[in-house]
Protein backbone atom coordinates (compact mmCIF):
# COMPACT_ATOMS: atom_id res chain seq x y z
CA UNK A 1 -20.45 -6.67 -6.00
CA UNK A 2 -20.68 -2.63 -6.51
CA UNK A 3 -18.24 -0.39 -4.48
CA UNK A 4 -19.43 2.81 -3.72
CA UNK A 5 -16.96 6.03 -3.76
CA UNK A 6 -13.04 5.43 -3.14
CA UNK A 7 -10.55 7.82 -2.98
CA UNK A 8 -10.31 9.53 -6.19
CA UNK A 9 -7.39 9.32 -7.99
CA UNK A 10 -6.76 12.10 -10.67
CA UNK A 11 -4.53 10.49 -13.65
CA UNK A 12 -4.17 10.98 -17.73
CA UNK A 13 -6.12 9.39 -19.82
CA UNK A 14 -5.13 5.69 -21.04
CA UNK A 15 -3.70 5.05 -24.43
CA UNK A 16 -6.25 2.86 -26.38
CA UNK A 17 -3.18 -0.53 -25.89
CA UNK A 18 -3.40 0.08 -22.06
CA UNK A 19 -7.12 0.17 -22.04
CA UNK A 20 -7.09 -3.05 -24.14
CA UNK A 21 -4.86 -4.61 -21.58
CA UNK A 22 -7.24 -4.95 -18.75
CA UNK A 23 -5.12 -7.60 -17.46
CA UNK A 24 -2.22 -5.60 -16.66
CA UNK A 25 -2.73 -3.13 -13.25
CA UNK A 26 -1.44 0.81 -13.93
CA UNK A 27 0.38 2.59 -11.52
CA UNK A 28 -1.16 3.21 -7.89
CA UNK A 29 -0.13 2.84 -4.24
CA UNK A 30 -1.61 0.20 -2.78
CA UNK A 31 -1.73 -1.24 1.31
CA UNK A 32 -1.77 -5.14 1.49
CA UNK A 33 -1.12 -7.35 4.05
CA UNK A 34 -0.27 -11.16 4.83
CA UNK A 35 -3.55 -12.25 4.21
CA UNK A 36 -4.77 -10.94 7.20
CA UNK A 37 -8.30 -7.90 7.57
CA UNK A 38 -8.31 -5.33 9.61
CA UNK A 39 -10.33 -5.72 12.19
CA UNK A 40 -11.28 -2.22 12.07
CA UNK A 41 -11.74 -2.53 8.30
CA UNK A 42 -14.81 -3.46 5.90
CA UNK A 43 -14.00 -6.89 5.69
CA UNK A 44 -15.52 -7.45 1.85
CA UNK A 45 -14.70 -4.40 0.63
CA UNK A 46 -10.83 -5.30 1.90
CA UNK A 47 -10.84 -8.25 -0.83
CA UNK A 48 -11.45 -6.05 -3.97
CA UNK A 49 -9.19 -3.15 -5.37
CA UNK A 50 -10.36 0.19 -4.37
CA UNK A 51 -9.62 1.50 -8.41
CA UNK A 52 -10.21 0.80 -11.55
CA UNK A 53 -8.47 -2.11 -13.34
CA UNK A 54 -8.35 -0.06 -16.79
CA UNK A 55 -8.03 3.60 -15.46
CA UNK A 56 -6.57 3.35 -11.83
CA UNK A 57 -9.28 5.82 -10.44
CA UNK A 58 -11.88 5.43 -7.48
CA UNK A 59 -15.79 5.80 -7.57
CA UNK A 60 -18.24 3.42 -8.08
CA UNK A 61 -16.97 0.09 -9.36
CA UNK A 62 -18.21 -3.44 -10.35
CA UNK A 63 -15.82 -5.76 -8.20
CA UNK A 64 -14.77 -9.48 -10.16
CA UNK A 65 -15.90 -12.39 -8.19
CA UNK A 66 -13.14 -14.38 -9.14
CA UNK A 67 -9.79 -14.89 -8.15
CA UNK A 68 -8.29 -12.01 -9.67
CA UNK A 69 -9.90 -9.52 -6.80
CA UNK A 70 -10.12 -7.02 -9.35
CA UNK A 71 -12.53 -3.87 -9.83
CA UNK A 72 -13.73 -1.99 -12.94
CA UNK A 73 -16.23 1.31 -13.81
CA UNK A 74 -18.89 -0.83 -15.54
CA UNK A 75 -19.69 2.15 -17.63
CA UNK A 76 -18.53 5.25 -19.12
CA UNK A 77 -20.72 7.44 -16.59
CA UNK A 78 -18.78 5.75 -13.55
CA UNK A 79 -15.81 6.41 -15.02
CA UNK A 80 -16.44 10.01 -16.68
CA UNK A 81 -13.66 12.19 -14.37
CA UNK A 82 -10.82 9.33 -15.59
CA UNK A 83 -12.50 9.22 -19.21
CA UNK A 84 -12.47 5.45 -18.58
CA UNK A 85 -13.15 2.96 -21.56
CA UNK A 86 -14.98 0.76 -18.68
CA UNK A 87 -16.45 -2.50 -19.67
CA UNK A 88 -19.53 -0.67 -21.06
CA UNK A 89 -22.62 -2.16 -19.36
CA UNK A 90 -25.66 -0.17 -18.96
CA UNK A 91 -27.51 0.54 -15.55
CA UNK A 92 -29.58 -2.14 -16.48
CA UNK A 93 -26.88 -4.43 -17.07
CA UNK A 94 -25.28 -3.95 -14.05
CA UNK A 95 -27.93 -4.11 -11.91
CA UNK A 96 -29.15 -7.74 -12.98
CA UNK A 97 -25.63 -8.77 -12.91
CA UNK A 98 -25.79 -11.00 -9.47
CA UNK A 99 -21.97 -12.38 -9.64
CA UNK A 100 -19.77 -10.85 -12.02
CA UNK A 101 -16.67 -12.57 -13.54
CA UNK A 102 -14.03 -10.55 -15.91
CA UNK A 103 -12.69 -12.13 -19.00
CA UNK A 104 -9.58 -13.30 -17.41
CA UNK A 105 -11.15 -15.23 -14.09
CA UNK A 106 -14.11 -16.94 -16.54
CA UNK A 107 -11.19 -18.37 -18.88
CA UNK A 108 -9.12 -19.22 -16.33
CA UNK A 109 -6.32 -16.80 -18.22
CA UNK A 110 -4.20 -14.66 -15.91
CA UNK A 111 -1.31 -12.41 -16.27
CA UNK A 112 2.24 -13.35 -14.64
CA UNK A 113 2.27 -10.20 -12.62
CA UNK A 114 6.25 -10.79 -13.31
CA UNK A 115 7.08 -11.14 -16.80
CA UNK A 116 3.29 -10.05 -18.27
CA UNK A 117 2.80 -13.58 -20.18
CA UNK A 118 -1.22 -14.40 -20.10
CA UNK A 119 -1.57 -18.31 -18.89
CA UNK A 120 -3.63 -20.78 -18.12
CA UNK A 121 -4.31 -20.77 -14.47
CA UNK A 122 -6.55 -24.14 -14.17
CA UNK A 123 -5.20 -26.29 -12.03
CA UNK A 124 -7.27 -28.95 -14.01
CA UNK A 125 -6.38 -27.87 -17.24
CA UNK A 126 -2.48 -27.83 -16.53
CA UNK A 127 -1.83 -24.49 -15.13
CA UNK A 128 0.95 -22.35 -15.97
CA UNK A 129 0.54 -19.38 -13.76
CA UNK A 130 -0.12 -19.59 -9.90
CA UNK A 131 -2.30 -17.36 -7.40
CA UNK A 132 -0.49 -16.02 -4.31
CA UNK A 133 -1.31 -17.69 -1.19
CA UNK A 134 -2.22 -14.39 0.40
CA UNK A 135 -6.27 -14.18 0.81
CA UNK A 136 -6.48 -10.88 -0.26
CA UNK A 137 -3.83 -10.88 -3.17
CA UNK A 138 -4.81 -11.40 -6.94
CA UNK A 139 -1.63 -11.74 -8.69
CA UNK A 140 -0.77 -14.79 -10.20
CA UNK A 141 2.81 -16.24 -11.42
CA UNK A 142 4.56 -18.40 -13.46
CA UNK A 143 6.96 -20.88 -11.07
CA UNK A 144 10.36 -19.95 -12.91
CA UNK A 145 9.00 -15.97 -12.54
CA UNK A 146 8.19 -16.34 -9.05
CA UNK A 147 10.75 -18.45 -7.61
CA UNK A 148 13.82 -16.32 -8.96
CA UNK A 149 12.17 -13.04 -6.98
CA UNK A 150 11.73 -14.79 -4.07
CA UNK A 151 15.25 -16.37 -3.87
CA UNK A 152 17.29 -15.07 -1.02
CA UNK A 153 13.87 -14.02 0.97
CA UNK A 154 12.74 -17.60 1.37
CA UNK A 155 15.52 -20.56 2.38
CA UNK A 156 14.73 -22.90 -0.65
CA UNK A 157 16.95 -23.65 -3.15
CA UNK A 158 15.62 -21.76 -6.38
CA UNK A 159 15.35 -25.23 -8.56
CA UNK A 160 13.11 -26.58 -5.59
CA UNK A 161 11.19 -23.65 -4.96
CA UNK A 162 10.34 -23.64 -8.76
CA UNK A 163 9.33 -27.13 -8.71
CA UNK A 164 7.27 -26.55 -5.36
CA UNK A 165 5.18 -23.90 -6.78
CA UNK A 166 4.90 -25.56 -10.04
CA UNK A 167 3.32 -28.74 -8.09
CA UNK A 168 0.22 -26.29 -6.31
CA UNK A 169 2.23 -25.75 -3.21
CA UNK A 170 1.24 -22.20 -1.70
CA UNK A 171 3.33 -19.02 -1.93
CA UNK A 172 3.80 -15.49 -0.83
CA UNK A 173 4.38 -13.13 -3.73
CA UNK A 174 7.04 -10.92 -3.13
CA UNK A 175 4.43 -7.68 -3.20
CA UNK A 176 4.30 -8.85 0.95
CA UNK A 177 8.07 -8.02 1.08
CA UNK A 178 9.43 -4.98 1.17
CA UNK A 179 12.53 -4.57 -1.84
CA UNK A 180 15.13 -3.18 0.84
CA UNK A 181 14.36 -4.96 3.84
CA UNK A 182 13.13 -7.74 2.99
CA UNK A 183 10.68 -7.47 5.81
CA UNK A 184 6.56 -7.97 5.66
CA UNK A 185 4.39 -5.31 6.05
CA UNK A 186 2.97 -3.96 10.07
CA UNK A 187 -0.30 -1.48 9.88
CA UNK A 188 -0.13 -1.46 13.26
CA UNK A 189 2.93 0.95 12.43
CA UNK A 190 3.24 3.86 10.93
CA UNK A 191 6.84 3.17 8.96
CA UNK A 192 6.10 -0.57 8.13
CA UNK A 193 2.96 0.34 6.02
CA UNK A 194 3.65 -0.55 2.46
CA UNK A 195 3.74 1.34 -0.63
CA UNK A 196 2.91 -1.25 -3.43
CA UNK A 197 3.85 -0.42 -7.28
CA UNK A 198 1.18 -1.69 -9.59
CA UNK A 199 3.26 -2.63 -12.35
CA UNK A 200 5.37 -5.15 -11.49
CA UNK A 201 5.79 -7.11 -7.97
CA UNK A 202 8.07 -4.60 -5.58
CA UNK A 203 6.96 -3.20 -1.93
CA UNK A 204 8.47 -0.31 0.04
CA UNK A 205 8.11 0.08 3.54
CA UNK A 206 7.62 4.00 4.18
CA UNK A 207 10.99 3.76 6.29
CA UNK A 208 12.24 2.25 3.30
CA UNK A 209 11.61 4.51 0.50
CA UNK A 210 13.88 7.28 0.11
CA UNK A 211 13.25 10.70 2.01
CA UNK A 212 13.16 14.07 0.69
CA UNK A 213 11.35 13.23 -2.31
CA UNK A 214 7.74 12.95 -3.66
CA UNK A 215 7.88 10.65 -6.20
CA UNK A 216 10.41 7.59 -6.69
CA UNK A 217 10.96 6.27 -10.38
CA UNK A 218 12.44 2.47 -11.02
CA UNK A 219 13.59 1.12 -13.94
CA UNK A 220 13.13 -2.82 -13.44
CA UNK A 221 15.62 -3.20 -16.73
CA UNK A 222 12.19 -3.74 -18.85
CA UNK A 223 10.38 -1.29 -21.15
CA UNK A 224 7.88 -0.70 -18.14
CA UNK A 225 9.13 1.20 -15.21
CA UNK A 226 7.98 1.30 -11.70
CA UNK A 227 6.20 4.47 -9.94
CA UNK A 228 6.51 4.47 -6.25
CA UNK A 229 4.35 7.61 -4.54
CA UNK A 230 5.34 8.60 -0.65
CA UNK A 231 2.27 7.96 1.50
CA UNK A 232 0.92 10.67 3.39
């Protein structure tokens, strides 16, 4: 699937490790909810990122059919005003593409959105990371990754919620939380729509992030660090 033009996003231009690391998402706000579509909304276009997976810009993109929900310029044209590596298909290409799969969803390798780790994510194949259970979220997890950042926003003991996940049972990432209140995310209001850091798994409700300021830096105690933008 091709989306036409997003919101355009003007950003620097990607060191040559981040462009290799298609994988990993780059910094962005993002609106999710609990699985649920707009009614209002395009319900297809709702599934797939509205940016670039290498370059975090808008335009036209080539959207993955698999489970990661991910999109990506399919050539350098799309992606001239970010200077975007893209996955370097010609016009040609693209247009006899009929479903199109990224690396990661056609070997069944995924990212822990947590700790960054690529893993098998075949259920058949003894899976090490997990999708969320949200229908509109590609992030996927390892058990022990997930479990300890959802411990004290779900009631199960961390062992057993490890063990849970670990066995296929369904999960909410903690992206659908928001880091100070612990609350999901509302569209119908104004204050409970969600900016979502696309680094590592943390939510603010706009009530929630701090006022006065335009941009909101985190630290996670990695080497990556979290960029939260205040939503218009």
């Amino acid at each position: 699937m091709v989306l036409e033009d997003k919101d355009m996003l003007k950003i620097k231009k990607l060191s040559d490790e981040e462009v290799k690391d298609l994988a990993r998402p780059g910094f962005i706000i993002d609106d999710i909810d609990n699985g649920m579509i707009d009614e209002d909304s395009d319900g297809e276009d709702e599934l797939f990122d509205s940016v670039c997976a290498i370059c975090d810009n808008g335009g036209q993109l080539l959207c993955c059919d698999g489970k990661c929900m991910r999109s990506f310029h399919a050539n350098e044209e799309d992606g001239e005003e970010s200077t975007c590596a893209s996955l370097g298909f010609s016009r040609k290409e693209v247009d006899e593409i009929q479903n199109f799969y990224c690396k990661n969803c056609e070997y069944n390798q995924h990212q822990c959105f947590a700790c960054g780790t690529l893993g098998c994510s075949d259920k058949f194949s003894g899976a090490e990371v997990f999708k969320c259970a949200s229908a509109i979220c590609g992030f996927f997890y390892h058990p022990h990754c997930v479990a300890k950042l959802l411990h004290g926003v779900v009631e199960d003991d961390l062992k057993e919620l490890e063990r849970k996940i670990a066995e296929g049972g369904p999960f909410t990432c903690p992206t659908h939380y928001c880091c100070e209140c612990k609350e999901m995310e509302d569209k119908k209001k104004h204050d409970f729509h969600f900016a979502v850091c696309r680094r590592c798994p943390k939510s603010y409700h706009r009530k929630c992030l701090p006022r006065g300021i335009h941009c909101l830096v985190i630290f996670c105690g990695k080497t990556t660090s979290c960029a939260f933008f205040t939503l218009s």
